[in-house]
N, C-alpha and C. Protein backbone atom coordinates (compact mmCIF):
# COMPACT_ATOMS: atom_id res chain seq x y z
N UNK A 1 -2.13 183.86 -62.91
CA UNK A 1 -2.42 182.96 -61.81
C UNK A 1 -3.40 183.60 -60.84
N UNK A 2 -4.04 183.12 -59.91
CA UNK A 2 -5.32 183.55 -59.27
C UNK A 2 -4.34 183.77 -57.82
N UNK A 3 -4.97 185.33 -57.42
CA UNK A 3 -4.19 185.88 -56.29
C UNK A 3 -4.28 184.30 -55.01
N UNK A 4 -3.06 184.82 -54.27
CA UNK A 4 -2.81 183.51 -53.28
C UNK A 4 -2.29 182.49 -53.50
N UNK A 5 -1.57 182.57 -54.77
CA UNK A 5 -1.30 181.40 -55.09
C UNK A 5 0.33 181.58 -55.30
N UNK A 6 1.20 180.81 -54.88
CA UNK A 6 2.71 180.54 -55.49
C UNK A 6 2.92 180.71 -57.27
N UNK A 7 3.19 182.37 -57.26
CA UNK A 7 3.62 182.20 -58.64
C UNK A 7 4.65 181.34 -59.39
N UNK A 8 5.76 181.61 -59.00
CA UNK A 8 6.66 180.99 -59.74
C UNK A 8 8.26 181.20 -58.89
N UNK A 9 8.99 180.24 -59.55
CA UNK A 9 10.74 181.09 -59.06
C UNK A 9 11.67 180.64 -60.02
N UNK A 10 12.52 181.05 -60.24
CA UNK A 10 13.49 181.04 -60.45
C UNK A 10 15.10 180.67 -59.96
N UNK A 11 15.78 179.94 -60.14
CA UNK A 11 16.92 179.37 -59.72
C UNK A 11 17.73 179.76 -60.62
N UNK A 12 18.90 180.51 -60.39
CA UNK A 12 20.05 181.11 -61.28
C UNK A 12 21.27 180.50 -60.06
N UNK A 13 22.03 180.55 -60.97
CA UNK A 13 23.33 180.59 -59.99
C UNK A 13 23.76 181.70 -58.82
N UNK A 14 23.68 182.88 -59.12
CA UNK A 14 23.63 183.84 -58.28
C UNK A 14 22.26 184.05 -57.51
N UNK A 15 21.31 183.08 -57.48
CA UNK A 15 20.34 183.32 -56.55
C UNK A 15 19.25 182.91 -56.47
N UNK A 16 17.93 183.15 -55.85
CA UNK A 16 16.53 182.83 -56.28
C UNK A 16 16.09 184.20 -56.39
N UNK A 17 15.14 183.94 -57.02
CA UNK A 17 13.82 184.62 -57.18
C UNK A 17 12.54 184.35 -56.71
N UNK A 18 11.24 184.98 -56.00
CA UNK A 18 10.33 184.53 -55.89
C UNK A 18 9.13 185.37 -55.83
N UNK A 19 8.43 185.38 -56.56
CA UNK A 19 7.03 186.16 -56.53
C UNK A 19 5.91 185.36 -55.62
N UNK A 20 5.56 186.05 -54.97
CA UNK A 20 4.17 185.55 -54.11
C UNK A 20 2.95 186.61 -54.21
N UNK A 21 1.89 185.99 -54.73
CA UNK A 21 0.79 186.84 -54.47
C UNK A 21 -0.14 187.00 -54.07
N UNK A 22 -0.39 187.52 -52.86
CA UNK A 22 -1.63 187.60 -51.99
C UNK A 22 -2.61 187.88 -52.07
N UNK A 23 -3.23 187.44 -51.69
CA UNK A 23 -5.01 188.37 -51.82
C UNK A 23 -4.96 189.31 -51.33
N UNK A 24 -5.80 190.37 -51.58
CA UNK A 24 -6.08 192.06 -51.04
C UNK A 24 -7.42 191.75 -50.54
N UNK A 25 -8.15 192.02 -49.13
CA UNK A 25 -9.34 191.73 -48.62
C UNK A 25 -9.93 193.11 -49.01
N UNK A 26 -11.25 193.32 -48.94
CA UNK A 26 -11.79 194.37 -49.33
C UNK A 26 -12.60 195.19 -47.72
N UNK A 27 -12.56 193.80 -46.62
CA UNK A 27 -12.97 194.21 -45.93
C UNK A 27 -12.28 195.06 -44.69
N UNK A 28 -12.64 195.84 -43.77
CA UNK A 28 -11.88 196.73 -42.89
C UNK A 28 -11.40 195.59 -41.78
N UNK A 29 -10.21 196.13 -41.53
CA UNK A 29 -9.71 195.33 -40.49
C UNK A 29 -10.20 195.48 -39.55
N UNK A 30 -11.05 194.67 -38.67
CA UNK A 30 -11.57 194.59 -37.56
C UNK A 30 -10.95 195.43 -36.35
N UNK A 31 -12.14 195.44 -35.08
CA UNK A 31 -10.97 196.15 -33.75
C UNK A 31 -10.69 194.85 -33.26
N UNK A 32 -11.03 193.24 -33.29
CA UNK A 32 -10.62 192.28 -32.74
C UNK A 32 -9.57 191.93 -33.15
N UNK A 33 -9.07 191.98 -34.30
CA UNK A 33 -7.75 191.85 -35.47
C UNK A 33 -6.74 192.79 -34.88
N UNK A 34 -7.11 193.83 -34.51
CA UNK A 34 -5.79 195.31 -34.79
C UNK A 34 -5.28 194.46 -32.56
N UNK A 35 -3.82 194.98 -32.14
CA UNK A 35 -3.19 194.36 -31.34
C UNK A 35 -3.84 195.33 -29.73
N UNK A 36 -4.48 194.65 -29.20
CA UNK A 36 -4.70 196.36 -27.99
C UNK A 36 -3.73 196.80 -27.28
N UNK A 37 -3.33 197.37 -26.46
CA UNK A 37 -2.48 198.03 -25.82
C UNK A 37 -2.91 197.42 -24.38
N UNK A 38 -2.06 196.36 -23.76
CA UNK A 38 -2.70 195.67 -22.52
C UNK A 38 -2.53 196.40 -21.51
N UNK A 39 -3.58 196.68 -20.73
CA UNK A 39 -3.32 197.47 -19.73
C UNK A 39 -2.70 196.99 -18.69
N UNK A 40 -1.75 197.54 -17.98
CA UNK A 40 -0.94 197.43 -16.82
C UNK A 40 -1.94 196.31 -15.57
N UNK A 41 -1.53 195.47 -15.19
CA UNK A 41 -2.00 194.64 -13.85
C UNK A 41 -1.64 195.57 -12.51
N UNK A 42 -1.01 196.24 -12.75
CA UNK A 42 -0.64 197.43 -11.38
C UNK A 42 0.89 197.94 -11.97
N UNK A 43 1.04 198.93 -10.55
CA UNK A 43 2.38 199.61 -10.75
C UNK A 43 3.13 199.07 -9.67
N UNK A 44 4.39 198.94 -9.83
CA UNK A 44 5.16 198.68 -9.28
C UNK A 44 6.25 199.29 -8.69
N UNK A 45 7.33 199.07 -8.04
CA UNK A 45 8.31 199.56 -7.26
C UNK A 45 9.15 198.74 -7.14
N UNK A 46 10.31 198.62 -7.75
CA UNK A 46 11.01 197.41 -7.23
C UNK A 46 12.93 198.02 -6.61
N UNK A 47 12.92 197.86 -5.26
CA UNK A 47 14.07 198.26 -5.12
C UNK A 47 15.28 196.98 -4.77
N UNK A 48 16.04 197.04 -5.15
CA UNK A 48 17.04 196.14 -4.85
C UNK A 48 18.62 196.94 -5.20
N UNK A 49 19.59 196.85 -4.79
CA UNK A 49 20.91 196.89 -4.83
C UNK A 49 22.11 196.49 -6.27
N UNK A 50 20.97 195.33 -6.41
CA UNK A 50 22.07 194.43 -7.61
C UNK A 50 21.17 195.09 -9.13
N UNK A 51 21.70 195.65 -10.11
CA UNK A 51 21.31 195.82 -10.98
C UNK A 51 20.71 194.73 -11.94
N UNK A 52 21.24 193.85 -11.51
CA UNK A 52 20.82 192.54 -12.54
C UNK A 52 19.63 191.85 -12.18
N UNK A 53 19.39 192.07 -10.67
CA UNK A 53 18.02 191.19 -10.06
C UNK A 53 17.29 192.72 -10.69
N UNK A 54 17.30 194.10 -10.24
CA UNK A 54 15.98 194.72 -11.12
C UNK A 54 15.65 195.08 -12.32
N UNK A 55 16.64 195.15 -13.24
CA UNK A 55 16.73 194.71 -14.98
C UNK A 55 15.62 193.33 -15.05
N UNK A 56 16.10 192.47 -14.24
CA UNK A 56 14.90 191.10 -14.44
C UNK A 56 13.92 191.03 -13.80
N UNK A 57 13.54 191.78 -12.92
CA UNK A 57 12.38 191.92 -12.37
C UNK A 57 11.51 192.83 -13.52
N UNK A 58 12.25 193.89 -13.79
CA UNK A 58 11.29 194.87 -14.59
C UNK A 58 10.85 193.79 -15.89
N UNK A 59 11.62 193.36 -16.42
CA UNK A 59 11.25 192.26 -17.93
C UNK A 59 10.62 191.46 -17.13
N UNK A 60 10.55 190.37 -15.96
CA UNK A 60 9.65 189.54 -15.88
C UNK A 60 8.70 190.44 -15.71
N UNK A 61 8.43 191.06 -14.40
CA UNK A 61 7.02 191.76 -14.43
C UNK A 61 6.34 192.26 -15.48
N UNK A 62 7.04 192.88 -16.64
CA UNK A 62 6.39 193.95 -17.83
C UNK A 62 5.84 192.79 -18.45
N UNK A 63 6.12 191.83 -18.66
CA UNK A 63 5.87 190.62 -19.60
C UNK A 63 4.61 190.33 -18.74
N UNK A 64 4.17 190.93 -17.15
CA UNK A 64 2.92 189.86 -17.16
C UNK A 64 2.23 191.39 -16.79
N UNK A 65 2.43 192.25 -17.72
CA UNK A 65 1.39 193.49 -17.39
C UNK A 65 1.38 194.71 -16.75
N UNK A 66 2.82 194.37 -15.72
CA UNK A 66 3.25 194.90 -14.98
C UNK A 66 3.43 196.59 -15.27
N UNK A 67 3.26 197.75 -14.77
CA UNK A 67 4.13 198.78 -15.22
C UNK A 67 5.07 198.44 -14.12
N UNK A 68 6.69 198.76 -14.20
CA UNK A 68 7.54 198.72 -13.01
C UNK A 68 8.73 199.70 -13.31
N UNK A 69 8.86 200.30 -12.10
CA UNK A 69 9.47 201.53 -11.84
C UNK A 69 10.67 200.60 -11.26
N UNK A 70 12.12 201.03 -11.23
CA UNK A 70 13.08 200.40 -10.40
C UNK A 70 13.88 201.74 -9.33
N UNK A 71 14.24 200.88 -7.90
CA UNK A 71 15.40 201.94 -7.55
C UNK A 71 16.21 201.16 -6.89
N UNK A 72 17.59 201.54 -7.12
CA UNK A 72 18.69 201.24 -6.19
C UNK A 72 18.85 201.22 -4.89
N UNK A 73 18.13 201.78 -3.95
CA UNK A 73 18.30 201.99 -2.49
C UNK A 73 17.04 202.31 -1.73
N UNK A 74 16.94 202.42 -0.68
CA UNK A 74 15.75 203.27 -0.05
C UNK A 74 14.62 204.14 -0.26
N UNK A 75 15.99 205.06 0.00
CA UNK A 75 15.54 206.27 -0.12
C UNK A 75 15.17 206.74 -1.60
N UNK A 76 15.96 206.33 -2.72
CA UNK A 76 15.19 206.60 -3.37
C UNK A 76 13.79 206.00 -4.19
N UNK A 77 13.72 204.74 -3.37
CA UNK A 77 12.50 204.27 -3.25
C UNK A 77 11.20 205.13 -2.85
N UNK A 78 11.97 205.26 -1.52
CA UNK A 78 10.76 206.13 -0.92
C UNK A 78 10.49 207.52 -1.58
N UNK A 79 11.01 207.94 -1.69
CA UNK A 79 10.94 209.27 -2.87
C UNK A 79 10.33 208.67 -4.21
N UNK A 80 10.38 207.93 -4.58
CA UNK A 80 9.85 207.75 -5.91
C UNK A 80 8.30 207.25 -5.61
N UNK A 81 7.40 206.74 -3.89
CA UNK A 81 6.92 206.03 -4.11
C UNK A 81 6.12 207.73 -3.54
N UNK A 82 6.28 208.71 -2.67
CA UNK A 82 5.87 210.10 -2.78
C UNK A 82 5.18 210.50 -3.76
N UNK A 83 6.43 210.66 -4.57
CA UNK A 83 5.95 211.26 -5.66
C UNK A 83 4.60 211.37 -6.41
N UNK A 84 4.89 209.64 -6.86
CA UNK A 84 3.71 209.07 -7.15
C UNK A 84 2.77 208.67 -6.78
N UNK A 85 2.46 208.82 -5.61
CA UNK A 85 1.19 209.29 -4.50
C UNK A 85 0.59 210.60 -4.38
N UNK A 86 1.52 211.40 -4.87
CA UNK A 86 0.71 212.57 -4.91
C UNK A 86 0.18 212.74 -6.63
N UNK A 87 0.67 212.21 -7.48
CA UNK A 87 0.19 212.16 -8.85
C UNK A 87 -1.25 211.04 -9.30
N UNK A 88 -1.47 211.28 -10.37
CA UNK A 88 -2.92 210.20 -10.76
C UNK A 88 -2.21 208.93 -11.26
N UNK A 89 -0.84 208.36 -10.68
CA UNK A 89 -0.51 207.48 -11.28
C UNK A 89 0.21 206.76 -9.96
N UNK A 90 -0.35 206.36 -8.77
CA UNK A 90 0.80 205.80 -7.71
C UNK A 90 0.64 204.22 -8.21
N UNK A 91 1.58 203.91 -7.15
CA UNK A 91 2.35 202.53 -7.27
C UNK A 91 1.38 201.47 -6.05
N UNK A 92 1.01 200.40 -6.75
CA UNK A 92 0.08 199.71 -6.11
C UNK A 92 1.05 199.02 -5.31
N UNK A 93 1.81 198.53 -5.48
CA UNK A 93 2.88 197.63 -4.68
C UNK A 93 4.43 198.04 -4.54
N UNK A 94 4.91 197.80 -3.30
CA UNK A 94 6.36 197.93 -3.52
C UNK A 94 7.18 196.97 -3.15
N UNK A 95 8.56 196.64 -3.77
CA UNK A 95 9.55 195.14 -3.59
C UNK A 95 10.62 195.87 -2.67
N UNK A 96 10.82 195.37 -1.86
CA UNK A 96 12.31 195.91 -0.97
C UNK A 96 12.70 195.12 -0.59
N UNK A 97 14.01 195.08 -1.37
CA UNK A 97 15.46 193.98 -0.48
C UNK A 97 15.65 194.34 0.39
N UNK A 98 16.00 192.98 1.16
CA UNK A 98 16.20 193.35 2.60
C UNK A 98 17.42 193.75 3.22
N UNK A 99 18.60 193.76 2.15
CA UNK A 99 19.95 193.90 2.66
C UNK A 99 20.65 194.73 1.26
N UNK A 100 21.08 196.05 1.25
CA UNK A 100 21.71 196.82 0.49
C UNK A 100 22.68 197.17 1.37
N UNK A 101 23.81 197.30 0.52
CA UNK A 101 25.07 197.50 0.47
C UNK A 101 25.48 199.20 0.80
N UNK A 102 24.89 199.94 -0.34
CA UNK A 102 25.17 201.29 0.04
C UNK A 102 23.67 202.30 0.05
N UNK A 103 23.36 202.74 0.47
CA UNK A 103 21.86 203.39 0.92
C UNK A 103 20.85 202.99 2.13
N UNK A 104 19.82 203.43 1.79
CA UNK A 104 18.97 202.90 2.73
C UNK A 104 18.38 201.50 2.67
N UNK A 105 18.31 200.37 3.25
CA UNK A 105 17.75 199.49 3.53
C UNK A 105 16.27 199.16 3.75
N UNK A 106 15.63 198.26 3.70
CA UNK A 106 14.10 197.99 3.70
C UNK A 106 13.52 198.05 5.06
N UNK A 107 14.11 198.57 6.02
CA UNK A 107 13.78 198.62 7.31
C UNK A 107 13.36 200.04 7.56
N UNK A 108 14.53 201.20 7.14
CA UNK A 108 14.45 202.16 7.24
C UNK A 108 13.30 202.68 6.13
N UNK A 109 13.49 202.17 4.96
CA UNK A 109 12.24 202.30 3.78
C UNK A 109 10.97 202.10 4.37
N UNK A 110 10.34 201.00 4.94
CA UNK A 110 9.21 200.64 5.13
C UNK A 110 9.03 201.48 6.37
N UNK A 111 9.88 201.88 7.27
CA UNK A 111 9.10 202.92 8.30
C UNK A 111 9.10 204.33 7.61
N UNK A 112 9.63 204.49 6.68
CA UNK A 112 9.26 206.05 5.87
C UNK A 112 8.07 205.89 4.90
N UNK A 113 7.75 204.56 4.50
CA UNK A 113 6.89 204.61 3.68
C UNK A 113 5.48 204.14 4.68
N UNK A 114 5.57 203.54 5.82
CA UNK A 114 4.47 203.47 6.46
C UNK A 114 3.83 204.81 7.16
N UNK A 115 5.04 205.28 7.60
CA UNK A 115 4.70 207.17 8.03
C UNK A 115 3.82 207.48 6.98
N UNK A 116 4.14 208.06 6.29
CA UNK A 116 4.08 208.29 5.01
C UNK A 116 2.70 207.76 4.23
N UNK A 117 1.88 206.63 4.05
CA UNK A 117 0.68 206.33 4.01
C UNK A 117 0.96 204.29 4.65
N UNK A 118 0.01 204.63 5.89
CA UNK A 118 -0.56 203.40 6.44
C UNK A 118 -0.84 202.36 5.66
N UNK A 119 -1.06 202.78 4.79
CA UNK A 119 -1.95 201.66 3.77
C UNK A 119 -0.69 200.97 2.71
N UNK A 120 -0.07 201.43 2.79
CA UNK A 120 1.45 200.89 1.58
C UNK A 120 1.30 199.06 1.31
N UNK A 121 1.47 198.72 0.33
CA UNK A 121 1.44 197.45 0.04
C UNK A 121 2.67 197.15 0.05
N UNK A 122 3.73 196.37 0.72
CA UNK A 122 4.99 196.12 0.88
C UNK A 122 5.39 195.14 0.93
N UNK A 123 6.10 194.23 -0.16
CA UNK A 123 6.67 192.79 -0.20
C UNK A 123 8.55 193.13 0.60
N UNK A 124 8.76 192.15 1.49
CA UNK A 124 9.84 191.76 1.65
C UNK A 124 10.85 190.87 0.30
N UNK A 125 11.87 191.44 -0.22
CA UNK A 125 12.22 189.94 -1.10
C UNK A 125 14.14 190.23 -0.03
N UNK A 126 14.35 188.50 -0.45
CA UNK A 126 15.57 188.38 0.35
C UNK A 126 16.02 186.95 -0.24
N UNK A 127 17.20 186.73 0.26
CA UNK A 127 17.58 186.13 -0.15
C UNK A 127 18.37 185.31 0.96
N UNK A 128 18.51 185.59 2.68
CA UNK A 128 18.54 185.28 3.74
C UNK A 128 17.78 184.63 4.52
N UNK A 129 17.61 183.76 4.78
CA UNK A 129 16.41 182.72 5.41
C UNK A 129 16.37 183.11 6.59
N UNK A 130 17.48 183.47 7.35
CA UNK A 130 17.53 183.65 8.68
C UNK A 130 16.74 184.92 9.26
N UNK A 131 16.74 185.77 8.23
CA UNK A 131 16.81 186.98 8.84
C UNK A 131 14.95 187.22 9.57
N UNK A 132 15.14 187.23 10.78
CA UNK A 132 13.78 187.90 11.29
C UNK A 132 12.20 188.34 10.73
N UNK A 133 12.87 189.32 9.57
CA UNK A 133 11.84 189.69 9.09
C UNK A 133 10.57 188.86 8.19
N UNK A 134 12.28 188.30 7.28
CA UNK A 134 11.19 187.17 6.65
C UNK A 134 10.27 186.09 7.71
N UNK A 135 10.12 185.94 8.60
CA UNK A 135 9.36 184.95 9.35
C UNK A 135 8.38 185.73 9.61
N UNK A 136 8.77 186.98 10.20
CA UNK A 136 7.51 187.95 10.83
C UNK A 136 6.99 189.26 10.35
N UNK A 137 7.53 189.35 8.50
CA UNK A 137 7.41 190.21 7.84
C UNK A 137 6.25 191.28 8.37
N UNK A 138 5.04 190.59 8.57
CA UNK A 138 3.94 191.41 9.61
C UNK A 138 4.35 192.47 9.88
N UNK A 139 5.08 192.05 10.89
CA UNK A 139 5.22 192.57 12.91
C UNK A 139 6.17 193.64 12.16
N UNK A 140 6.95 194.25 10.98
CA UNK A 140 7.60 194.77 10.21
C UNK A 140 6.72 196.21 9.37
N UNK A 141 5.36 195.42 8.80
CA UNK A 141 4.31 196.08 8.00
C UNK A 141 4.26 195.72 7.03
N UNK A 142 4.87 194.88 6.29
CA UNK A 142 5.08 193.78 5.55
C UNK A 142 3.59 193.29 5.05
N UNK A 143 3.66 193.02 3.66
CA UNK A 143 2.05 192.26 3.35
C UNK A 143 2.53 191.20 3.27
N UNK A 144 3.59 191.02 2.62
CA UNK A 144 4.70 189.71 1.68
C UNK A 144 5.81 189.67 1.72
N UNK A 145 6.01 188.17 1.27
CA UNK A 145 7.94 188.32 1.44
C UNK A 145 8.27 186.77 -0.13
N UNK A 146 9.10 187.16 -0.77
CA UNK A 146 9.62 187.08 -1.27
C UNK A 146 11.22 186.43 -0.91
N UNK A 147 11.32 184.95 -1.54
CA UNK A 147 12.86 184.70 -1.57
C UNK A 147 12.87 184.55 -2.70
N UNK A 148 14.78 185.31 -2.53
CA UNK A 148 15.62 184.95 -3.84
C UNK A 148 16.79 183.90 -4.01
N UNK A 149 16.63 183.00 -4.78
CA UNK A 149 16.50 183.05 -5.83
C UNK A 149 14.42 183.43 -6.59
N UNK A 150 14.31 184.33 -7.48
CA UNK A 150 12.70 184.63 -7.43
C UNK A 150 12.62 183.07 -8.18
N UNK A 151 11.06 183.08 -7.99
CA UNK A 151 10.13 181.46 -8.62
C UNK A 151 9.34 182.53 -9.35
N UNK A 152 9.10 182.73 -10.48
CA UNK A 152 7.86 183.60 -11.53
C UNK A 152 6.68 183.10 -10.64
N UNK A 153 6.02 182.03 -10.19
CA UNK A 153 5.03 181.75 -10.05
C UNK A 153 4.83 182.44 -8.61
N UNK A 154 5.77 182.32 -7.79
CA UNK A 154 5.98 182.39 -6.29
C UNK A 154 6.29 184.45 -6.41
N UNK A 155 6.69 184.63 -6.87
CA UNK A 155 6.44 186.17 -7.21
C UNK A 155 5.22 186.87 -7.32
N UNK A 156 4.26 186.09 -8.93
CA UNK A 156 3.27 186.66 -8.98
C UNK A 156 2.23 186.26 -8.14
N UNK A 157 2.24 184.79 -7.26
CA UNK A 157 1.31 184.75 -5.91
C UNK A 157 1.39 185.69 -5.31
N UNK A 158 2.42 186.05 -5.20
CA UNK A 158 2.49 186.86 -4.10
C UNK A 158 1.97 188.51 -4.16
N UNK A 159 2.16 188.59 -5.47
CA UNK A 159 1.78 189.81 -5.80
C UNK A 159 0.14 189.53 -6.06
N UNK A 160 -0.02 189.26 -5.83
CA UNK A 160 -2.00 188.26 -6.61
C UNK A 160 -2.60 188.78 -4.78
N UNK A 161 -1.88 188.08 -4.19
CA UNK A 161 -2.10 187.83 -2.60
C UNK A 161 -2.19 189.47 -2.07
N UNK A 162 -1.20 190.25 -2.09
CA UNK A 162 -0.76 191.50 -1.89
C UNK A 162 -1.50 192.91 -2.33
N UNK A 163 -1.98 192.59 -3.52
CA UNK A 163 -2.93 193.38 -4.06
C UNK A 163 -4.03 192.71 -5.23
N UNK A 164 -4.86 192.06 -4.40
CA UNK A 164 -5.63 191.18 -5.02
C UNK A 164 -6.86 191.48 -6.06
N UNK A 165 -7.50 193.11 -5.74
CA UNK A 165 -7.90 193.39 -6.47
C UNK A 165 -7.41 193.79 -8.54
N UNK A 166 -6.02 193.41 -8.29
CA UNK A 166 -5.75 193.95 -9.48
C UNK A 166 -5.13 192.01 -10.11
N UNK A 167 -5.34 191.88 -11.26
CA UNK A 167 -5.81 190.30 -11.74
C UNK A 167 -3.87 190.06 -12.52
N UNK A 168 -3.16 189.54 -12.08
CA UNK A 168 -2.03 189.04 -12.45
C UNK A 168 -1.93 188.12 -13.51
């Protein structure tokens, strides 16, 4: 039979059989063919309290390019966002809940991380309507704010908005 074509099968009681035979190309697989390695849209920071909102932050974000780093609290936010300021790899943006349970909070975070470099890109996310900041995230140092429940779309605006040079 001429390659590509459905050889044949077989039907037994105990099973099928099936031969298929493909064509073999002679030509080299292209670099448009082979899969690239997408480069990151920025780095991230995402701190929150609840393990389950930054497990899903990291999978939504990675899915749109994202690299994303997670931390549980503040402080070790702010330590992680150091670090990587002094390395060839810092974090273009950072997420801070506005209300944790045990550690440092996004209040105390964002004045260690504004000390720390002026320039910090800093989303508020919350899940409190009331609370102050979200209205005047600014007057805070705030670029953005973020409510939760997250919107994918209303996330990556915001992140588009926040650090605009890098393409979401």
């Amino acid at each position: 039979l001429p390659q590509g074509r459905f050889a044949h099968a077989i039907d037994e009681k105990v099973g099928s059989t099936f031969n298929i035979y493909l064509p073999i190309s002679k030509n080299p697989v292209s670099e448009q063919a082979k899969a690239p390695e997408a480069p990151p849209n920025g780095r991230v920071i995402v701190m929150d309290d609840e393990e389950m909102i930054r497990n899903m932050l990291r999978t939504l974000l990675g899915r749109f390019g994202y690299d994303v780093v997670v931390a549980s609290e503040g402080g070790e936010a702010v330590d992680a966002y150091k670090k990587a300021s002094l390395s060839a790899n810092p974090f273009d943006d950072v997420i801070l809940d506005l209300t944790v349970r045990d550690g440092m909070g996004d209040r105390e975070a964002i004045e260690q991380l504004l000390e720390f470099d002026p320039e910090v890109k800093a989303i508020v996310s919350s899940g409190y309507s009331t609370d102050p900041i979200k209205s005047a995230y600014q007057d805070y140092g705030f670029k953005g704010v973020v409510s939760k429940p997250y919107g994918t779309e209303e996330l990556l605006n915001t992140l588009r908005e926040v650090i605009p040079e890098i393409k979401a």
